[in-house]
PDB file of N, CA and C in Angstrom:
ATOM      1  N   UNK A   1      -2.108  12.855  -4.535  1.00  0.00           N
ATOM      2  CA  UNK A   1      -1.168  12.008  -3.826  1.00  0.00           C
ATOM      3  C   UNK A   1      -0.607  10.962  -4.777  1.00  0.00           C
ATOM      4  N   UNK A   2       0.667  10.700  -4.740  1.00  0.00           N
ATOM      5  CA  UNK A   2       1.211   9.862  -5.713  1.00  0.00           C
ATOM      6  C   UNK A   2       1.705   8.423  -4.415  1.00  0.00           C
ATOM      7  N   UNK A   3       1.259   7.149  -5.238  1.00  0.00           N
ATOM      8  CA  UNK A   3       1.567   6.298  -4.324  1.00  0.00           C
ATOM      9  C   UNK A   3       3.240   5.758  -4.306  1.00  0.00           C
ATOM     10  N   UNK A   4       3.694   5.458  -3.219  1.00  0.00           N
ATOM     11  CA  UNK A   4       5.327   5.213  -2.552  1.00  0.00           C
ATOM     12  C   UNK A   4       5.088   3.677  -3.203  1.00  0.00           C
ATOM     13  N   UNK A   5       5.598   2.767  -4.356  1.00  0.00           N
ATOM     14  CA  UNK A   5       5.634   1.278  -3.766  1.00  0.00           C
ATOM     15  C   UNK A   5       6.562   1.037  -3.070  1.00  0.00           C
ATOM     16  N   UNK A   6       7.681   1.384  -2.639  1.00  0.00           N
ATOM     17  CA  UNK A   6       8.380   0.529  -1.291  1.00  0.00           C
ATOM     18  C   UNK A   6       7.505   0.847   0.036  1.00  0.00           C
ATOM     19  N   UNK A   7       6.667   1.845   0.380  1.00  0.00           N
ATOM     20  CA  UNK A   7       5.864   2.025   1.198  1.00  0.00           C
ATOM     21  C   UNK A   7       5.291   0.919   1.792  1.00  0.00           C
ATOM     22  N   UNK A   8       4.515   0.834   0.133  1.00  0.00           N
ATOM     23  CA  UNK A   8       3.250  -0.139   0.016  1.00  0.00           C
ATOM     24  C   UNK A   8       3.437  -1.482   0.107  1.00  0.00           C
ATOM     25  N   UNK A   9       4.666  -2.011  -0.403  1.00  0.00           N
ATOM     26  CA  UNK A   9       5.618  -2.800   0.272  1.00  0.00           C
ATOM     27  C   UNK A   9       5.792  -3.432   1.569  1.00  0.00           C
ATOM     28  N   UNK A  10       6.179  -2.233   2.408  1.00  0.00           N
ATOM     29  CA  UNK A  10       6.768  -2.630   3.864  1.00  0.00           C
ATOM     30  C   UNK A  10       5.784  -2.721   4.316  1.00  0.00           C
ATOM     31  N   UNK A  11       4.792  -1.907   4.373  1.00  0.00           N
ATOM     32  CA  UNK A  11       3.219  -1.630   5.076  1.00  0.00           C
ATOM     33  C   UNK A  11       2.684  -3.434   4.867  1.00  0.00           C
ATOM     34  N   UNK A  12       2.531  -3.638   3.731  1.00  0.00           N
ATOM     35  CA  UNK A  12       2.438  -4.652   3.188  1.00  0.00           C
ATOM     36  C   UNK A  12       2.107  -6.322   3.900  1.00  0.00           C
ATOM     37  N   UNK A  13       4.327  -6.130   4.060  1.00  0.00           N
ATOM     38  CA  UNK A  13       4.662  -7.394   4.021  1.00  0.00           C
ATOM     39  C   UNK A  13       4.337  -7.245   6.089  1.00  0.00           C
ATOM     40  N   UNK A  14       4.724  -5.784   6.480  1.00  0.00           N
ATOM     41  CA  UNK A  14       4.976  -6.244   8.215  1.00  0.00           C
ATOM     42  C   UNK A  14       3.435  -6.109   8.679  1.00  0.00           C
ATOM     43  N   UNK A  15       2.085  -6.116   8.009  1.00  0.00           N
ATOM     44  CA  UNK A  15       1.661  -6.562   7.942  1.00  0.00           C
ATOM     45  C   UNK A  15       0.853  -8.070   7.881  1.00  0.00           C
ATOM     46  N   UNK A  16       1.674  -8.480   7.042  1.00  0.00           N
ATOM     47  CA  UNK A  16       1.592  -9.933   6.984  1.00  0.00           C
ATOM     48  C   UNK A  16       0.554 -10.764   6.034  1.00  0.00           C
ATOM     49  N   UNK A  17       0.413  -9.670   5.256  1.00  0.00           N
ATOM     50  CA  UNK A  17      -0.808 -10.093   3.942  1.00  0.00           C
ATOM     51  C   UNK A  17      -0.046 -10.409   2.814  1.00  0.00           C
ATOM     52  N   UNK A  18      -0.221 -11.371   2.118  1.00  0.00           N
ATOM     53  CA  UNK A  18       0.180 -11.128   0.801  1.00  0.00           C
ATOM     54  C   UNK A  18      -0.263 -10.722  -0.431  1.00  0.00           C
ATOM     55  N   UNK A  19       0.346 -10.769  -1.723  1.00  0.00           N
ATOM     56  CA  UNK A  19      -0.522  -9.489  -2.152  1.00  0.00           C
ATOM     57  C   UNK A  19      -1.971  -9.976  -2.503  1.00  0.00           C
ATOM     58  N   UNK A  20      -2.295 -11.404  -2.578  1.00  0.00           N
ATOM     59  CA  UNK A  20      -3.399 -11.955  -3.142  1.00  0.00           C
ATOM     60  C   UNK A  20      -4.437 -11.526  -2.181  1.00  0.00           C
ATOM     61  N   UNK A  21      -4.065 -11.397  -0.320  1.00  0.00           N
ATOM     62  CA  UNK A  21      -5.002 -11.235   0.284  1.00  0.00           C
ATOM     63  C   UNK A  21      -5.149  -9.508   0.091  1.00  0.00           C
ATOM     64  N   UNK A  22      -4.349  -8.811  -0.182  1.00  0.00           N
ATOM     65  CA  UNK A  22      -4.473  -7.144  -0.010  1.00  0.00           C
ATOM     66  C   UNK A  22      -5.319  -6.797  -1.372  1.00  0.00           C
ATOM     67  N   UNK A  23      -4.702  -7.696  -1.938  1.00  0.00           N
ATOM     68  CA  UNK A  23      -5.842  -6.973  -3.344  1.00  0.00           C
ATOM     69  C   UNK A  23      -7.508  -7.603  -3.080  1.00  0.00           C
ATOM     70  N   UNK A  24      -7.629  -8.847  -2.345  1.00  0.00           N
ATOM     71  CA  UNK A  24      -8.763  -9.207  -2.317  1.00  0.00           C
ATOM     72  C   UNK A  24      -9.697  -8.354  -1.091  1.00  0.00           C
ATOM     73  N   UNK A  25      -8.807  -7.706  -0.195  1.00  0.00           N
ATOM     74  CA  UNK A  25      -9.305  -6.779   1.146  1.00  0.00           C
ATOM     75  C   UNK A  25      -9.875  -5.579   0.496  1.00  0.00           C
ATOM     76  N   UNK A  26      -8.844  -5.149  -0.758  1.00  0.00           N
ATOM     77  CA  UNK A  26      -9.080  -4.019  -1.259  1.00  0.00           C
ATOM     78  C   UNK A  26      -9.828  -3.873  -2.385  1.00  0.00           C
ATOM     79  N   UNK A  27     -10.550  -4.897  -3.058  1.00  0.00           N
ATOM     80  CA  UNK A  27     -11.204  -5.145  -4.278  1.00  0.00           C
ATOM     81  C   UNK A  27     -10.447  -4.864  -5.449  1.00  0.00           C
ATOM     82  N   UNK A  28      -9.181  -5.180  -5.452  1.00  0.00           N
ATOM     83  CA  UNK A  28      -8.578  -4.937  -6.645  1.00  0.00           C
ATOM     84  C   UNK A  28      -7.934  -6.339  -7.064  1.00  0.00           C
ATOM     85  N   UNK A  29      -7.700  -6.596  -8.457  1.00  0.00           N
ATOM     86  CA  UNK A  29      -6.655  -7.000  -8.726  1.00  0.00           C
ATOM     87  C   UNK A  29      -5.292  -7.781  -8.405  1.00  0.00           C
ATOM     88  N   UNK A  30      -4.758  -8.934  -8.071  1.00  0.00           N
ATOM     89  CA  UNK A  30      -3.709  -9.563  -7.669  1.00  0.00           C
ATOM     90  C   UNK A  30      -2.527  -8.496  -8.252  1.00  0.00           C
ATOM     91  N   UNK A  31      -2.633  -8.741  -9.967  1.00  0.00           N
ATOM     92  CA  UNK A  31      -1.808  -8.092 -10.374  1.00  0.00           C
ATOM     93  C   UNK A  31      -1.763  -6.929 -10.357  1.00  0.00           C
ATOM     94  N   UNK A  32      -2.699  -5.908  -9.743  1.00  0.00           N
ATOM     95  CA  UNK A  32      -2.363  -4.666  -9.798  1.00  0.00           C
ATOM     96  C   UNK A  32      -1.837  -4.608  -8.497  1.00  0.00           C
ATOM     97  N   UNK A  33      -1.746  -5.203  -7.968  1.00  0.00           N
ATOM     98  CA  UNK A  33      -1.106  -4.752  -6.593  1.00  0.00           C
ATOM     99  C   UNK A  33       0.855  -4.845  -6.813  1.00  0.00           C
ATOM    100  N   UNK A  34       1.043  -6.195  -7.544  1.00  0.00           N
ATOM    101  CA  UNK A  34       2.022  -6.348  -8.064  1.00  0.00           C
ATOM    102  C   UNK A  34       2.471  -5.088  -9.401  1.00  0.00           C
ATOM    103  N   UNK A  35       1.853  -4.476  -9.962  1.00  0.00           N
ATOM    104  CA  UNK A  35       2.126  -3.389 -10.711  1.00  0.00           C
ATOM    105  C   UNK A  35       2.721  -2.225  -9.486  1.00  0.00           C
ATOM    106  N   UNK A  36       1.938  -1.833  -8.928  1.00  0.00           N
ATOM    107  CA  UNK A  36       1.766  -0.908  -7.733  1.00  0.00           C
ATOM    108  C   UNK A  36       3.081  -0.765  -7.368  1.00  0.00           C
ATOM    109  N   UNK A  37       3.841  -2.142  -6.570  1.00  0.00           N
ATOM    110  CA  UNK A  37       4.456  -2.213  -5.985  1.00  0.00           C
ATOM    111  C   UNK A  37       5.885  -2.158  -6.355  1.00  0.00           C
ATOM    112  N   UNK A  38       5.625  -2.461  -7.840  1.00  0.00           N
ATOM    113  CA  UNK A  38       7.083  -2.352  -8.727  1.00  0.00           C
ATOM    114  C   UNK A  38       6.717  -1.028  -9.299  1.00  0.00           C
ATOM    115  N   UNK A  39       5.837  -0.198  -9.085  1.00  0.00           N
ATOM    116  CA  UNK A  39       6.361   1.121  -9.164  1.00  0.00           C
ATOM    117  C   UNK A  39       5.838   1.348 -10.942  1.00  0.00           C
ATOM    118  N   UNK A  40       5.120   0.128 -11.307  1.00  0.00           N
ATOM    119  CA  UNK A  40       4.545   0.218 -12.831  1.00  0.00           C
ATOM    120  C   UNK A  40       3.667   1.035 -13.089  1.00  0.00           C
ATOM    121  N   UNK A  41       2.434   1.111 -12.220  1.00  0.00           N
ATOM    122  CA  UNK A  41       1.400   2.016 -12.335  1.00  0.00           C
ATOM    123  C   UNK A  41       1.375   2.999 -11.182  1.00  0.00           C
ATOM    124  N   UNK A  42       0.997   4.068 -11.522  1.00  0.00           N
ATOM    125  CA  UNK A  42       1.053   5.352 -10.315  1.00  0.00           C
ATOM    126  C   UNK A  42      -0.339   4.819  -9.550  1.00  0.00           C
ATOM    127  N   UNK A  43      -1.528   4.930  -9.456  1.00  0.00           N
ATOM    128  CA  UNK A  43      -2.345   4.125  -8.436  1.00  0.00           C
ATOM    129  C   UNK A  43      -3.642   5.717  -8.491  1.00  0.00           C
ATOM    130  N   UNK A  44      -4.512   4.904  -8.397  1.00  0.00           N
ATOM    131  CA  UNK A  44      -5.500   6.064  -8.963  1.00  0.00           C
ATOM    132  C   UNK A  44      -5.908   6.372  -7.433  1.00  0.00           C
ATOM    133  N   UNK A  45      -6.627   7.636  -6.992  1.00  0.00           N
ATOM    134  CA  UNK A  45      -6.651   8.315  -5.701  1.00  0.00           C
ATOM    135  C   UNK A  45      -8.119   6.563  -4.907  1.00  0.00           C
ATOM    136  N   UNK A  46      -8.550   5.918  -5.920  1.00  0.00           N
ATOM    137  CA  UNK A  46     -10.082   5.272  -5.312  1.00  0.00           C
ATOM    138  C   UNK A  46      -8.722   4.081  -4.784  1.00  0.00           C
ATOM    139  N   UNK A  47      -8.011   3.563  -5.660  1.00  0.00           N
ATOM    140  CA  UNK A  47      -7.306   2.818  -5.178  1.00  0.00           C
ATOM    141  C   UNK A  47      -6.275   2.754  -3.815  1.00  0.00           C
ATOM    142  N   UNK A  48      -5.862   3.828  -3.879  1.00  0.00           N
ATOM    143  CA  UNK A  48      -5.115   4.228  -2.635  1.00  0.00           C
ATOM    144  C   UNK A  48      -5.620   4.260  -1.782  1.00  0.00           C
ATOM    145  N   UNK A  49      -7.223   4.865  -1.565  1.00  0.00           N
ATOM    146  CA  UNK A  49      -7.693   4.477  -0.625  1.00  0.00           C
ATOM    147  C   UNK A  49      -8.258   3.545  -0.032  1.00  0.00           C
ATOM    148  N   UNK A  50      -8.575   2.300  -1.260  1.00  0.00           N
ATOM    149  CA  UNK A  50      -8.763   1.017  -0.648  1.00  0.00           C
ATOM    150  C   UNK A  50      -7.873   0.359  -0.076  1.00  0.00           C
ATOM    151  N   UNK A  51      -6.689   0.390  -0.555  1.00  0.00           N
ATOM    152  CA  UNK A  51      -5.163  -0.054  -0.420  1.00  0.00           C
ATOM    153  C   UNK A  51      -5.232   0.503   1.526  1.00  0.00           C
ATOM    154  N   UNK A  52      -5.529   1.876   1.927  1.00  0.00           N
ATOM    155  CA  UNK A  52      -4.915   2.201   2.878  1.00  0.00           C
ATOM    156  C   UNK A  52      -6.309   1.433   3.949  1.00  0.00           C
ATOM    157  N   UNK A  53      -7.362   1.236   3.466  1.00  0.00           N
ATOM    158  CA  UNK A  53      -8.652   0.835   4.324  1.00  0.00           C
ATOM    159  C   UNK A  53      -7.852  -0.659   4.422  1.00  0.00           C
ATOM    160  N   UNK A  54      -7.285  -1.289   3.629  1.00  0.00           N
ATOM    161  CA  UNK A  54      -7.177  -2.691   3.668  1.00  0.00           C
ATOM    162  C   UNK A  54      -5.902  -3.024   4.369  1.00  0.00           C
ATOM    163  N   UNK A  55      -5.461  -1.875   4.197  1.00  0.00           N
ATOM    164  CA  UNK A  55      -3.860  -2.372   5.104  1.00  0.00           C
ATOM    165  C   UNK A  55      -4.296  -1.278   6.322  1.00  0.00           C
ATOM    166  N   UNK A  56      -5.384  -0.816   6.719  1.00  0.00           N
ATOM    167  CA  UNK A  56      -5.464  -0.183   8.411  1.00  0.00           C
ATOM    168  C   UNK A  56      -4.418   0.934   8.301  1.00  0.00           C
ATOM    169  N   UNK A  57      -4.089   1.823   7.592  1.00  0.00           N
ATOM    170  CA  UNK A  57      -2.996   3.132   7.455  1.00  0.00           C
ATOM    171  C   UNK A  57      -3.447   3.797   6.780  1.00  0.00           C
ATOM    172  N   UNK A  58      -2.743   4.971   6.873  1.00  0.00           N
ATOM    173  CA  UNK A  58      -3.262   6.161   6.378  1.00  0.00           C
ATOM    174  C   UNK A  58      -2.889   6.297   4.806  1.00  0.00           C
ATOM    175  N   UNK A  59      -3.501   7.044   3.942  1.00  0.00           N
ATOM    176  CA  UNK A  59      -3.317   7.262   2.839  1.00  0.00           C
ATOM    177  C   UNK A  59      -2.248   7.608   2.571  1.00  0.00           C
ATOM    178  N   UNK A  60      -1.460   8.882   3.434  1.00  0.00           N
ATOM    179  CA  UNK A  60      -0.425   9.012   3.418  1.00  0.00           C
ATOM    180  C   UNK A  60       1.479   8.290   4.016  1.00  0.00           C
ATOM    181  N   UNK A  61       0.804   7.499   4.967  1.00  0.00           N
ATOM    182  CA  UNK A  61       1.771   6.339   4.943  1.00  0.00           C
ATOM    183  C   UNK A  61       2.104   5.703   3.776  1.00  0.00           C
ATOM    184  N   UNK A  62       1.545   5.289   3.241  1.00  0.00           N
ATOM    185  CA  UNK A  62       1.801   4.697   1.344  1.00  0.00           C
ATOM    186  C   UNK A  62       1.702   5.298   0.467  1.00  0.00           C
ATOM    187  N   UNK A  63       1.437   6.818   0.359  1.00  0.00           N
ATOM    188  CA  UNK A  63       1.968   7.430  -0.206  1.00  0.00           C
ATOM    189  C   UNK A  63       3.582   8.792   0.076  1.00  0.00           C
ATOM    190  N   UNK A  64       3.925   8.374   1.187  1.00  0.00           N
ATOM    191  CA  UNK A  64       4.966   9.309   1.794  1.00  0.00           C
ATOM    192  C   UNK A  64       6.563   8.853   0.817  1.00  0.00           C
ATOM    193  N   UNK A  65       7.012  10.311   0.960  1.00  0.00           N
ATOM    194  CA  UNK A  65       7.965  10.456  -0.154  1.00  0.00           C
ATOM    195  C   UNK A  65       9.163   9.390   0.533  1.00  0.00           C
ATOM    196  N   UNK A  66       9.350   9.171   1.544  1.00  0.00           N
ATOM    197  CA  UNK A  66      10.216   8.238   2.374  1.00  0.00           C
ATOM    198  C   UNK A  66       9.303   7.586   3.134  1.00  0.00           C
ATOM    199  N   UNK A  67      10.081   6.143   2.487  1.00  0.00           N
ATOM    200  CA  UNK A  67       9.659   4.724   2.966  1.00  0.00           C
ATOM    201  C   UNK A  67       9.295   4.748   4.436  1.00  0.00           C
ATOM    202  N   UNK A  68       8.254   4.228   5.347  1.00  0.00           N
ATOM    203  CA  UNK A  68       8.054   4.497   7.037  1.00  0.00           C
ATOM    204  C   UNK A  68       8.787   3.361   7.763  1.00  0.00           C
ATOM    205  N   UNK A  69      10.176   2.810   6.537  1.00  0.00           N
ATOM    206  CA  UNK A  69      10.877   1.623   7.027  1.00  0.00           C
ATOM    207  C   UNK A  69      11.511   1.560   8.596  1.00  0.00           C
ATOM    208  N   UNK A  70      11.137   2.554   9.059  1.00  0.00           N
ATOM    209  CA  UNK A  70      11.788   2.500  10.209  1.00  0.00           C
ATOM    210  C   UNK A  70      10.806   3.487  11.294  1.00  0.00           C
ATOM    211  N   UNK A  71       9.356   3.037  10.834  1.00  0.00           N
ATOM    212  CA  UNK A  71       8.580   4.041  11.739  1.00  0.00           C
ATOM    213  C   UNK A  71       6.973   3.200  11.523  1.00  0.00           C
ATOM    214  N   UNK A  72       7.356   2.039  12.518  1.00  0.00           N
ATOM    215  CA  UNK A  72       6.300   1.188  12.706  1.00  0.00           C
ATOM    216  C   UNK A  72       5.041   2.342  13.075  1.00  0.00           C
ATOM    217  N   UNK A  73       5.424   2.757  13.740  1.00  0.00           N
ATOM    218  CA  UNK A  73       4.000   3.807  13.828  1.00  0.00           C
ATOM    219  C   UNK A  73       3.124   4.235  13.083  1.00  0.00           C
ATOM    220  N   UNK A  74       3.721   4.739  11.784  1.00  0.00           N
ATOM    221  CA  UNK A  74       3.102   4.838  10.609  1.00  0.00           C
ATOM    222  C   UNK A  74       2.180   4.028  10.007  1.00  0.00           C
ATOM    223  N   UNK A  75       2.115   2.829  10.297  1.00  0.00           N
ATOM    224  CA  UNK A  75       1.472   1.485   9.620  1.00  0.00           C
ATOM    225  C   UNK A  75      -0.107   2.002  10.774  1.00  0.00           C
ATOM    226  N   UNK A  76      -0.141   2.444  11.448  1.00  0.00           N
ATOM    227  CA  UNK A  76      -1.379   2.207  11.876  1.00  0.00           C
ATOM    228  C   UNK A  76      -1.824   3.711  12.484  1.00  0.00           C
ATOM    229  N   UNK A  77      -1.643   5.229  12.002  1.00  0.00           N
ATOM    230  CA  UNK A  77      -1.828   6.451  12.421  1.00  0.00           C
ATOM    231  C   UNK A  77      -3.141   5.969  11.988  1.00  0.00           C
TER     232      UNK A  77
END
């Protein structure tokens, strides 16, 4: 699975975390979340799945080839 950052993004922000709290939910990194999200680093499969435990979504919501910008549903399958 390759991670989406505008995904990870929207999931993100309509959420309501910022990235200091998502990386701290997810045991990662401030700045890797900020890498992530600008699309700098592809995101290793352990990460994605902390990313999706910490934002409550599926692995594949943040990683889907189109953004779920318009499919609140997605944020919480």
């Amino acid at each position: 699975m390759k991670l989406n950052p505008e995904a990870l993004r929207v999931i993100r922000e309509r959420s309501g975390m910022s990235k200091a709290e998502l990386a701290e939910r997810a045991g990662i990194d401030r700045t890797l979340v900020t890498r992530l999200e600008n699309g700098e680093r592809p995101g290793t499969p352990r990460v994605i799945r902390a990313l999706a435990v910490a934002l409550d979504c599926s692995q594949l919501a943040i990683c889907a080839a189109s953004c779920p910008c318009a499919e609140p549903e997605a944020v919480h399958s």
